[in-house]
N, C-alpha and C. Protein backbone atom coordinates (compact mmCIF):
# COMPACT_ATOMS: atom_id res chain seq x y z
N UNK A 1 54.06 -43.03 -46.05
CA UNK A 1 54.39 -44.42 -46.27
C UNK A 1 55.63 -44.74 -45.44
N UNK A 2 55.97 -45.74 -45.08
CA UNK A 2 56.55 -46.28 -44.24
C UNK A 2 57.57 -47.17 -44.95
N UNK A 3 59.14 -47.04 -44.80
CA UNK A 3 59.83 -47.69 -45.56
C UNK A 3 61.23 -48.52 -44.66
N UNK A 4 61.62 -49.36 -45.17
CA UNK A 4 62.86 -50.19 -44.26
C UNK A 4 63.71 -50.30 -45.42
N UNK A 5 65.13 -50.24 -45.26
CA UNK A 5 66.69 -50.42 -45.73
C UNK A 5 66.55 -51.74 -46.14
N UNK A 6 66.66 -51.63 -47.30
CA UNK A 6 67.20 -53.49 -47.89
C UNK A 6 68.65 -53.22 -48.78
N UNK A 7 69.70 -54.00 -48.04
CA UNK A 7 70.87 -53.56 -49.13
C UNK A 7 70.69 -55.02 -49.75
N UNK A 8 70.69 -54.72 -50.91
CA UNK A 8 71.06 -55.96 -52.36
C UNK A 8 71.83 -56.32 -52.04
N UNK A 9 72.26 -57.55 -53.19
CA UNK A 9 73.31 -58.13 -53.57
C UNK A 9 74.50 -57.55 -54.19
N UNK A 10 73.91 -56.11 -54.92
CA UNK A 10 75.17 -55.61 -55.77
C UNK A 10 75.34 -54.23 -54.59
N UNK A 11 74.90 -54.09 -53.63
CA UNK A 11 75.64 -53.31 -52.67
C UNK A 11 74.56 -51.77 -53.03
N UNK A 12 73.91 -51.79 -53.53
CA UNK A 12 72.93 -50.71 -53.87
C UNK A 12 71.61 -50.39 -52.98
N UNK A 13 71.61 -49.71 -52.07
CA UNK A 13 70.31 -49.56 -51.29
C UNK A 13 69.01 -49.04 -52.24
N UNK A 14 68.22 -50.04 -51.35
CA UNK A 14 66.52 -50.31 -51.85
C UNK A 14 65.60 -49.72 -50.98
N UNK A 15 64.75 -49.17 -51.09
CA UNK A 15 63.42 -49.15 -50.52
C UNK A 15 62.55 -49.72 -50.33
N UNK A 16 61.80 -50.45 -49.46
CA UNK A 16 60.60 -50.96 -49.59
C UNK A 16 59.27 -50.92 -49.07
N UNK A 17 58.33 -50.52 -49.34
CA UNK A 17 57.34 -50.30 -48.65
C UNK A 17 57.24 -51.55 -47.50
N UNK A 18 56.50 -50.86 -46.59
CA UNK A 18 55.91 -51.88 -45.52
C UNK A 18 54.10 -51.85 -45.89
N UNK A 19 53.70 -52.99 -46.80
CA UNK A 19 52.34 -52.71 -47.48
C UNK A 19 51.59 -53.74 -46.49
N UNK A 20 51.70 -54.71 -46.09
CA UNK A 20 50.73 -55.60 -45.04
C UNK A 20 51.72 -56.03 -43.94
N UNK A 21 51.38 -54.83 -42.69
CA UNK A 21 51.45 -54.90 -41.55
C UNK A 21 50.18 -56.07 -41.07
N UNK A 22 50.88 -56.80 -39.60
CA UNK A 22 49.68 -57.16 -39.08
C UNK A 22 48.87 -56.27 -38.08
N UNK A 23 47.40 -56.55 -37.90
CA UNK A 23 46.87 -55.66 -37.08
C UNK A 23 46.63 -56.25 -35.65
N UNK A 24 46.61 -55.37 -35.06
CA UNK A 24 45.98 -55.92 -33.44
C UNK A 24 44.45 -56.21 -33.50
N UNK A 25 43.91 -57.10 -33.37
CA UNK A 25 42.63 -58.21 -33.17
C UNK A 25 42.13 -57.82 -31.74
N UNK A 26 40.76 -57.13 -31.04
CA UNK A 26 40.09 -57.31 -29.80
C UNK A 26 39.25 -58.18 -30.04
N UNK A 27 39.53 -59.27 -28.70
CA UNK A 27 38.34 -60.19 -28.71
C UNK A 27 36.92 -60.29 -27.57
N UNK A 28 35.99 -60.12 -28.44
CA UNK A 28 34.90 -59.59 -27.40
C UNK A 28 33.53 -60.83 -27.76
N UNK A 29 33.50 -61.54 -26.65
CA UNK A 29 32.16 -62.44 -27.23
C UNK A 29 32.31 -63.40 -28.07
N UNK A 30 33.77 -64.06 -28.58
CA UNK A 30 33.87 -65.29 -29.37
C UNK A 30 33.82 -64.46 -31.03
N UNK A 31 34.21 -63.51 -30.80
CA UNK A 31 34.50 -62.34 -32.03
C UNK A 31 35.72 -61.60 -31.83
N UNK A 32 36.59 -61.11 -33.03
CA UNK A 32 37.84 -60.58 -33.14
C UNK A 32 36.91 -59.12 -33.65
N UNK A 33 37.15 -58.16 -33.52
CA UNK A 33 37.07 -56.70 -34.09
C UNK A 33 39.02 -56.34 -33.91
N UNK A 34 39.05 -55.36 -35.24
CA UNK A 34 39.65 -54.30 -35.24
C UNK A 34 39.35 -52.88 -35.85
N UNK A 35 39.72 -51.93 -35.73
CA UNK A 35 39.58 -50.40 -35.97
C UNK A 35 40.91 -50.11 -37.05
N UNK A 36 40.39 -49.58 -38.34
CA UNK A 36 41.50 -49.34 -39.40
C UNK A 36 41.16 -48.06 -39.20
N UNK A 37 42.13 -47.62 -39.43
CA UNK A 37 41.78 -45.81 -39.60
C UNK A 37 42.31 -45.58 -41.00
N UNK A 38 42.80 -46.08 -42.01
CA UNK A 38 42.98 -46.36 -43.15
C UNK A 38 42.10 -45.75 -43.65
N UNK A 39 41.42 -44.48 -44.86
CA UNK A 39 40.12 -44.24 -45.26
C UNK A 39 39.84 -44.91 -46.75
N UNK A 40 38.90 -45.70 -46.83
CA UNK A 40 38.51 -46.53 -47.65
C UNK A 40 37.06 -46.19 -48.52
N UNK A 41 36.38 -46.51 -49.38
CA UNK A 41 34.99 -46.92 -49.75
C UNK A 41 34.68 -47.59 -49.49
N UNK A 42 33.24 -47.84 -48.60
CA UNK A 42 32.42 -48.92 -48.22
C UNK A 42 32.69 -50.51 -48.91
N UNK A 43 32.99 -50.33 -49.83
CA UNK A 43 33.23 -51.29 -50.92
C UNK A 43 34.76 -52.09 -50.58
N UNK A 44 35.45 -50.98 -50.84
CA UNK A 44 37.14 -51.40 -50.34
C UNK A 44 37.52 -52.26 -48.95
N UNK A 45 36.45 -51.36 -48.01
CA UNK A 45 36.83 -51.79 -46.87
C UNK A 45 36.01 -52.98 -46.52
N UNK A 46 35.00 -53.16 -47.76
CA UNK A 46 34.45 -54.86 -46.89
C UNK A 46 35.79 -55.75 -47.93
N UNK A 47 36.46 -55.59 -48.66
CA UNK A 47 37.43 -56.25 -49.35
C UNK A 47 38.41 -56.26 -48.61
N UNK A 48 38.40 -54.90 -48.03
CA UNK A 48 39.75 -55.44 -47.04
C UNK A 48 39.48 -56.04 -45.71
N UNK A 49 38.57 -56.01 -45.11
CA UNK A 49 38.15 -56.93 -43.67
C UNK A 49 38.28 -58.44 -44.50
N UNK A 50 37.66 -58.76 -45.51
CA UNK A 50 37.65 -59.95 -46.14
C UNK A 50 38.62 -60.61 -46.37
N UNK A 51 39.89 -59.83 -46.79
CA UNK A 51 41.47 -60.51 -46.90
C UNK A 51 42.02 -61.04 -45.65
N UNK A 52 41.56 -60.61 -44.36
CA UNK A 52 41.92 -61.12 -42.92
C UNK A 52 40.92 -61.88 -42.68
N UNK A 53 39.63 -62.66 -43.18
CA UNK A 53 38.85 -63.51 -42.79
C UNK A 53 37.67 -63.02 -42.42
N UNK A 54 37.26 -61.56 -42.49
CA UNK A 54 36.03 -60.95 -41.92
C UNK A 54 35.22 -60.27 -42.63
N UNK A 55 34.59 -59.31 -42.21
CA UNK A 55 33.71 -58.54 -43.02
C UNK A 55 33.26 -57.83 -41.98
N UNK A 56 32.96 -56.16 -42.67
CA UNK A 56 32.57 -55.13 -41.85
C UNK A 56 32.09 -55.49 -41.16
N UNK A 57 32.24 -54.50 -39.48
CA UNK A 57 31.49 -55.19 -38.03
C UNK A 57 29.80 -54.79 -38.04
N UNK A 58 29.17 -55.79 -37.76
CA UNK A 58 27.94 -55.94 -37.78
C UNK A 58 27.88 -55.77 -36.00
N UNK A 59 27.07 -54.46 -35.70
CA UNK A 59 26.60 -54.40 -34.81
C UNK A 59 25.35 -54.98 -34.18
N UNK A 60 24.93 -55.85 -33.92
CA UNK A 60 23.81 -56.73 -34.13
C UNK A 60 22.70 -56.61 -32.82
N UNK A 61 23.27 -56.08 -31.70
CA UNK A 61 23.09 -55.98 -30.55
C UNK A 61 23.42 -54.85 -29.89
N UNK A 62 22.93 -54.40 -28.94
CA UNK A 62 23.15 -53.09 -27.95
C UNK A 62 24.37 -53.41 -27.57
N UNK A 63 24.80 -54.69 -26.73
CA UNK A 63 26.01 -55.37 -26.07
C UNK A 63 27.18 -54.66 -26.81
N UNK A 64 26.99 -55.67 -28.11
CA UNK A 64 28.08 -55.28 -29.29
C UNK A 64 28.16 -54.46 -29.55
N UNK A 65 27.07 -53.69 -30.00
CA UNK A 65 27.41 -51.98 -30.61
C UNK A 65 28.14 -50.95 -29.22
N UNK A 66 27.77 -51.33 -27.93
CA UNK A 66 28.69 -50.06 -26.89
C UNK A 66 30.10 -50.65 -26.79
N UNK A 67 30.68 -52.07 -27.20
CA UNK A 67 31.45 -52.74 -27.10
C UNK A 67 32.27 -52.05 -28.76
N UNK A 68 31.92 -51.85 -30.13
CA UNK A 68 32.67 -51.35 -31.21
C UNK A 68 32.55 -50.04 -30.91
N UNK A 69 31.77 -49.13 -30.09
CA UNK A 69 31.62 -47.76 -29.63
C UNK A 69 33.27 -47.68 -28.77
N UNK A 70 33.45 -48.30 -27.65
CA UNK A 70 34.65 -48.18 -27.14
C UNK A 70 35.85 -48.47 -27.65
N UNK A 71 35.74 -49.36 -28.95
CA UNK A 71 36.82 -49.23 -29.67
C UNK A 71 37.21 -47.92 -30.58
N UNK A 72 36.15 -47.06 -31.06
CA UNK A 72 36.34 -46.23 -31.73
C UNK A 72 37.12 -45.10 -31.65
N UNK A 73 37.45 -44.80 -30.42
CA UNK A 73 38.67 -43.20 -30.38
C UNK A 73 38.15 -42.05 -30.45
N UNK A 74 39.24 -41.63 -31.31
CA UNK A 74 38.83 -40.11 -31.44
C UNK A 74 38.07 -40.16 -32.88
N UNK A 75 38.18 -41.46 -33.88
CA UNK A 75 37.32 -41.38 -35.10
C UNK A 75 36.26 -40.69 -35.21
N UNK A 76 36.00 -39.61 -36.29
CA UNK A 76 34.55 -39.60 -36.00
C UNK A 76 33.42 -40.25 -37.50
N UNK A 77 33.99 -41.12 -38.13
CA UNK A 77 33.69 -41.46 -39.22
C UNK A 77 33.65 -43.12 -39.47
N UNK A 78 33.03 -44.07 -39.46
CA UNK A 78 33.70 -45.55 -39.55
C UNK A 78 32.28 -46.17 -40.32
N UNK A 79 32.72 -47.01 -41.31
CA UNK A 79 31.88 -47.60 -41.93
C UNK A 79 31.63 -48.87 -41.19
N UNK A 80 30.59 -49.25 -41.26
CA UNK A 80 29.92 -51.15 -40.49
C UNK A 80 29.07 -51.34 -41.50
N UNK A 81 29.24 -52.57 -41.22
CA UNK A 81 28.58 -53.65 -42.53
C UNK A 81 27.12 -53.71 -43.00
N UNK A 82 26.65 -52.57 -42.48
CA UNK A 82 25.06 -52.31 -42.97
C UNK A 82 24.74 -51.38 -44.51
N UNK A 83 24.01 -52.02 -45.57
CA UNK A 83 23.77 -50.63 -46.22
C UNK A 83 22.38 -51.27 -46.95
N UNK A 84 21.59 -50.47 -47.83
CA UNK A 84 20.30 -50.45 -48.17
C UNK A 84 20.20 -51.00 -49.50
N UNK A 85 21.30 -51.51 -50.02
CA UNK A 85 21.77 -52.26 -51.79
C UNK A 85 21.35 -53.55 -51.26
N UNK A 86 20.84 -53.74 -52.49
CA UNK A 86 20.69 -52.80 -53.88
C UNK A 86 19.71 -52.29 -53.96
N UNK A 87 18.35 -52.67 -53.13
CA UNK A 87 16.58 -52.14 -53.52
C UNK A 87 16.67 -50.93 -53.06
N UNK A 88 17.53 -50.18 -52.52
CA UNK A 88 17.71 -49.02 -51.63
C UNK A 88 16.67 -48.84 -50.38
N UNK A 89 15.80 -49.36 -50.02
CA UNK A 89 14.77 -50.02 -49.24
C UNK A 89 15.15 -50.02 -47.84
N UNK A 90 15.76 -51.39 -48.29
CA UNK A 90 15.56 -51.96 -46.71
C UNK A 90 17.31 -52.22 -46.34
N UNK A 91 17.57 -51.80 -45.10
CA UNK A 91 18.81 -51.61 -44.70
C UNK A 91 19.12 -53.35 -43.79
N UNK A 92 20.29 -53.92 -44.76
CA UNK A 92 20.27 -54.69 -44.00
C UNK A 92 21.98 -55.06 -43.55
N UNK A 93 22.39 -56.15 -42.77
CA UNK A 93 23.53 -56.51 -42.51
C UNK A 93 24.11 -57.44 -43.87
N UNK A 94 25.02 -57.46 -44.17
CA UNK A 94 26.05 -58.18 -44.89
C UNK A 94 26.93 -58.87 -44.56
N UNK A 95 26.64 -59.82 -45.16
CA UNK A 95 27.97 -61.36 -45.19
C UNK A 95 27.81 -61.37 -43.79
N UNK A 96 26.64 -62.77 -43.67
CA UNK A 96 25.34 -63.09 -44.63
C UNK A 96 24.21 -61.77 -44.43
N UNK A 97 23.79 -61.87 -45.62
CA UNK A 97 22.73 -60.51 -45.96
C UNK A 97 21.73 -61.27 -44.46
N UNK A 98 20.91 -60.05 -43.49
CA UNK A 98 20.06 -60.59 -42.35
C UNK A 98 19.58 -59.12 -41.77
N UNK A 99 18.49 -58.86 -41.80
CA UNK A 99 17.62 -58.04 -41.25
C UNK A 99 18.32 -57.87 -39.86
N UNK A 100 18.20 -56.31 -39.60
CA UNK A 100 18.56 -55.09 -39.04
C UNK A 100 17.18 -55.44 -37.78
N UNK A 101 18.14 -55.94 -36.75
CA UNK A 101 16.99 -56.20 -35.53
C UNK A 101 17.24 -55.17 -34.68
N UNK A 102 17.73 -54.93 -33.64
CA UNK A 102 18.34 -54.43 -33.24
C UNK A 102 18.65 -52.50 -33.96
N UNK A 103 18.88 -51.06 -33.35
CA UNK A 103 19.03 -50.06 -34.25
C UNK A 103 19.66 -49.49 -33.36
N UNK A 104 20.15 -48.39 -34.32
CA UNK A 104 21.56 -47.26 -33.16
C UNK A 104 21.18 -46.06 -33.95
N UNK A 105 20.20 -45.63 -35.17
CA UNK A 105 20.24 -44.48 -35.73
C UNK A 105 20.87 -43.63 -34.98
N UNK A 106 21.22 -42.58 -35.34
CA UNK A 106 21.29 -40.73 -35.17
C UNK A 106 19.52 -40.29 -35.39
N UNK A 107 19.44 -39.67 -34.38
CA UNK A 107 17.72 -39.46 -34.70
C UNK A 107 16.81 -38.77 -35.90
N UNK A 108 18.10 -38.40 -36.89
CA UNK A 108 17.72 -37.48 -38.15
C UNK A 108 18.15 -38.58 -39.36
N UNK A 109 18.78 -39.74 -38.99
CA UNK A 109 19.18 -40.64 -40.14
C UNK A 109 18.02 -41.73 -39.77
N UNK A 110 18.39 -42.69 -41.21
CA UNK A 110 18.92 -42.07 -42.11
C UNK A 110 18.32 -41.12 -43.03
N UNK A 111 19.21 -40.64 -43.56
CA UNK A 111 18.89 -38.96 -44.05
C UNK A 111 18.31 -38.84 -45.64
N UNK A 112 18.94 -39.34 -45.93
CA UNK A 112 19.30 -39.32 -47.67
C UNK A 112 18.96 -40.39 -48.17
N UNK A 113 17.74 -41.19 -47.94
CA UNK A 113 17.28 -42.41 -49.26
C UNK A 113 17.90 -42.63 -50.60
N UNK A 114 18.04 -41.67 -51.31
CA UNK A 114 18.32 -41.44 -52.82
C UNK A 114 19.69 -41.70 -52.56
N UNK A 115 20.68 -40.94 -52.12
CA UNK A 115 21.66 -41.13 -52.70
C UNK A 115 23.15 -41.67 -51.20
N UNK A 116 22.44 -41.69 -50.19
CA UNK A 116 23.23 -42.65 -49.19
C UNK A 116 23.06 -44.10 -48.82
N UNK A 117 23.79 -45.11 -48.72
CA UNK A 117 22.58 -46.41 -49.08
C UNK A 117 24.04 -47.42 -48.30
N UNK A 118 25.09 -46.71 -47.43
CA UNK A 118 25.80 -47.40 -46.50
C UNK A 118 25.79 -46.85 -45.22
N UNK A 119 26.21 -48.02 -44.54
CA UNK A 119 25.99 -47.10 -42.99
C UNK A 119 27.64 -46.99 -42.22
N UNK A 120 27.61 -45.86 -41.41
CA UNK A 120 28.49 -45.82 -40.61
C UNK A 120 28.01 -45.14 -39.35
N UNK A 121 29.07 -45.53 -38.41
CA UNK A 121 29.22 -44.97 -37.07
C UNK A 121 29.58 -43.22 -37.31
N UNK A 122 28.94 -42.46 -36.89
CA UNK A 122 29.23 -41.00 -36.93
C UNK A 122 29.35 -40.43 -35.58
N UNK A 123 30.50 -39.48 -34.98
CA UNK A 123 30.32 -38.73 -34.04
C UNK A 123 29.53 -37.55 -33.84
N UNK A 124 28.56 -38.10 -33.50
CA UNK A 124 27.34 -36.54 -33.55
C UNK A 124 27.03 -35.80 -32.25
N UNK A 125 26.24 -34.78 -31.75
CA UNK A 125 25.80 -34.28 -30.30
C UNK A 125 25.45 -35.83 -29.75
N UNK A 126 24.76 -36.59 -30.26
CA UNK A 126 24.24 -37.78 -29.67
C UNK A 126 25.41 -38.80 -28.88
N UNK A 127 26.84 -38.56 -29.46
CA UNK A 127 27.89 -39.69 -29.60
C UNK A 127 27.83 -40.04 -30.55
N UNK A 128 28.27 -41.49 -30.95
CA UNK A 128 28.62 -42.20 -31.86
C UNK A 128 27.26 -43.28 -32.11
N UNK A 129 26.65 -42.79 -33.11
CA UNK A 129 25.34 -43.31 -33.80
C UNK A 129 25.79 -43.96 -35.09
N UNK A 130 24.56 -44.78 -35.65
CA UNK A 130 24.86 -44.83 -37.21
C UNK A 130 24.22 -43.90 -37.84
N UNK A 131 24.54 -43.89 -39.21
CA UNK A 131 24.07 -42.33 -40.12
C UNK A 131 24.19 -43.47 -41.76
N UNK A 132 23.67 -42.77 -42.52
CA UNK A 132 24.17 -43.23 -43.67
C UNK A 132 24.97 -42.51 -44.56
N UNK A 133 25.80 -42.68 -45.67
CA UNK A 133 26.41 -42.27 -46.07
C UNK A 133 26.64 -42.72 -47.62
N UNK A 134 27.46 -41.29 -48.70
CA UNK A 134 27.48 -42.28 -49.74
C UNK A 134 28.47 -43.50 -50.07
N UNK A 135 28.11 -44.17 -50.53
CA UNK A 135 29.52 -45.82 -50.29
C UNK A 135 30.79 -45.05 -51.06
N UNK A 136 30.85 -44.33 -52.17
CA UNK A 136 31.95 -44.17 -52.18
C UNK A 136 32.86 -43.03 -51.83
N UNK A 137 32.73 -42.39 -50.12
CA UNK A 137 33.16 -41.92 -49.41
C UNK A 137 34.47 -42.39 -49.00
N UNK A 138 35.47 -41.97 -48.54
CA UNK A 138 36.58 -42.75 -48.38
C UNK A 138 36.48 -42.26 -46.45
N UNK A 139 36.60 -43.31 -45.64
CA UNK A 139 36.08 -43.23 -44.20
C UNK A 139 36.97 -44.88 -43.64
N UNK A 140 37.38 -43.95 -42.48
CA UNK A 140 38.23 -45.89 -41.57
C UNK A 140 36.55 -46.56 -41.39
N UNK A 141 37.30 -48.08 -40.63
CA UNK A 141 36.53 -48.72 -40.44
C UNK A 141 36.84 -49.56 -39.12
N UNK A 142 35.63 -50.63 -39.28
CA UNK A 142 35.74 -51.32 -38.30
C UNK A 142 35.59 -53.08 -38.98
N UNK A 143 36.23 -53.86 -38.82
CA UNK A 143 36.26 -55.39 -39.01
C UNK A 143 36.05 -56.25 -37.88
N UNK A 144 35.25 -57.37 -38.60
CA UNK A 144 34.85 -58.23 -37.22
C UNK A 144 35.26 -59.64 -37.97
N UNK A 145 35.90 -60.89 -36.95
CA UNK A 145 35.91 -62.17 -37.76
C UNK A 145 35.49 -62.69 -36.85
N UNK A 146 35.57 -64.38 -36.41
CA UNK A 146 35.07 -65.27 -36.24
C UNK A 146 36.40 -65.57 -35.51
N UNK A 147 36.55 -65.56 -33.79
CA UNK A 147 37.97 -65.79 -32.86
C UNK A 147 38.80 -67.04 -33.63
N UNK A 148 39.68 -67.03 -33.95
CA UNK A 148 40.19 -68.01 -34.28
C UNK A 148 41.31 -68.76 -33.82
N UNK A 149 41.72 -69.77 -33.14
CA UNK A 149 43.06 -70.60 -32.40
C UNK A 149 43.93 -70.41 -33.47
N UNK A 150 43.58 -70.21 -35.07
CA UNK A 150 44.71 -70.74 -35.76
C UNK A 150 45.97 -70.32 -35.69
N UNK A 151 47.04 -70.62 -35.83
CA UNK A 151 48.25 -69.90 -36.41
C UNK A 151 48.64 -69.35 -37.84
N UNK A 152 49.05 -68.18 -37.41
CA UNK A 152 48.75 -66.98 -38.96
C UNK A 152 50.11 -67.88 -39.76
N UNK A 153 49.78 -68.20 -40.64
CA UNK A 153 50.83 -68.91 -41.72
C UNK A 153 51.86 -68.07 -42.69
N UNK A 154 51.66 -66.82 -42.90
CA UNK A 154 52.79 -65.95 -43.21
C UNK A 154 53.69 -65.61 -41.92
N UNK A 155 53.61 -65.70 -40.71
CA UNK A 155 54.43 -65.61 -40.26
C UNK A 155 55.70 -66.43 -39.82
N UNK A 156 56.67 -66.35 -39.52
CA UNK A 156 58.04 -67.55 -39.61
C UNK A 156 57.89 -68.07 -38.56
N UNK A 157 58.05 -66.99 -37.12
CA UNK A 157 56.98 -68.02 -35.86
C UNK A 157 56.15 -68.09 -35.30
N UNK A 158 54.96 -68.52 -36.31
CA UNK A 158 53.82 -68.90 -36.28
C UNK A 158 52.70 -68.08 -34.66
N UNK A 159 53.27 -66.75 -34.93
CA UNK A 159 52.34 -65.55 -33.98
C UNK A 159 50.82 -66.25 -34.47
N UNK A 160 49.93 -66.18 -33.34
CA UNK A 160 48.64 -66.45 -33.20
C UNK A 160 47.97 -64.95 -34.35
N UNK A 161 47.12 -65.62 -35.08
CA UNK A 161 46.22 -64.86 -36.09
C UNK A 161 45.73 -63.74 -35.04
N UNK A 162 46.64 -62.44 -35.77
CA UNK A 162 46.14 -61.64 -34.77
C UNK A 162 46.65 -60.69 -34.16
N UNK A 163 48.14 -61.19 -34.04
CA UNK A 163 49.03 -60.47 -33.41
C UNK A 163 50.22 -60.15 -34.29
N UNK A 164 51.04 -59.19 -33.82
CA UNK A 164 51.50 -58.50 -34.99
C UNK A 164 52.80 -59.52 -35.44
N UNK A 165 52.93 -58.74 -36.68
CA UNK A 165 53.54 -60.03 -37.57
C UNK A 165 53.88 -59.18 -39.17
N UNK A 166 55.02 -59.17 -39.58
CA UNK A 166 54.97 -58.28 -40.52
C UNK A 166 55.40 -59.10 -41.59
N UNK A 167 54.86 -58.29 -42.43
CA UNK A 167 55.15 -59.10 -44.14
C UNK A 167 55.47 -57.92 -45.04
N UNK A 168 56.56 -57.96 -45.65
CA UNK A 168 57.14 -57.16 -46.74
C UNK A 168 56.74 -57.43 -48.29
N UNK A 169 56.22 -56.74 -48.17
CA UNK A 169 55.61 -57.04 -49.74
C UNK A 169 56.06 -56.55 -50.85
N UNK A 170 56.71 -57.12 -51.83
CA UNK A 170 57.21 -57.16 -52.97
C UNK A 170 57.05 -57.27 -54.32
């Protein structure tokens, strides 16, 4: 955890976490992605793409998917906004729920019907495929929003949504 010096009023040093950093935003195609390496549950991490305006990156396209492939690093683990909930069935995209056109399997996934039913990017012999996994795995991720002009409103001078910008949380 990451902490900064606050001296009080009565002269007594404080600690404080640094709990919402801003993140760096790539914009590719009239879309923002970023890469958390944060490890989360499938679940957590569409809650947390959601607090910045997004929701897990939906690879929707070949374009897009070698485009969140080059964001990925050395990760070899990242959840995207696909999973097979609730019918366990049919694997689709989320927010808005929309059929899986487009595919990137790993040629052995997905593996586990019964009891994997989210998807992520996995580093396999293949590269970086999707695989499924169980949701409450704790794994970084990837977030995608909608480019936005606005100006981020927690910040004092008004840094473009996006760019870094820190908030001390208390």
């Amino acid at each position: 955890m990451h902490f900064i010096f606050y001296r009080a009023t009565f002269s007594a040093l404080a600690f404080i976490p640094l709990c919402c950093l801003g993140l760096e935003w790539n914009t590719y195609k009239g879309m923002e992605y970023v890469l958390v390496t944060t490890k989360m549950t499938w679940i957590e991490a569409q809650r947390y793409c959601s607090n910045f305006g997004g929701v897990l990156a939906q690879p929707e396209t070949a374009d897009i998917n070698n485009y969140l492939k080059s964001l990925t690093d050395k990760t070899t683990w990242l959840w995207i906004g696909a999973s097979n909930l609730p019918d366990k069935k049919t694997w689709e995209w989320h927010n808005p729920i929309k059929p899986i056109k487009f595919s990137d399997w790993q040629s052995s996934e997905p593996s586990h019907p019964n009891s994997e039913h989210c998807m992520v990017y996995w580093k396999s012999n293949e590269g970086f495929k999707w695989g499924d996994l169980q949701c409450t795995s704790r794994k970084g991720f990837l977030c995608q929003r909608t480019k936005s002009s606005e100006k981020d409103s927690s910040c004092s001078d008004k840094k473009p949504v996006g760019q870094k910008c820190m908030t001390i949380c208390l």
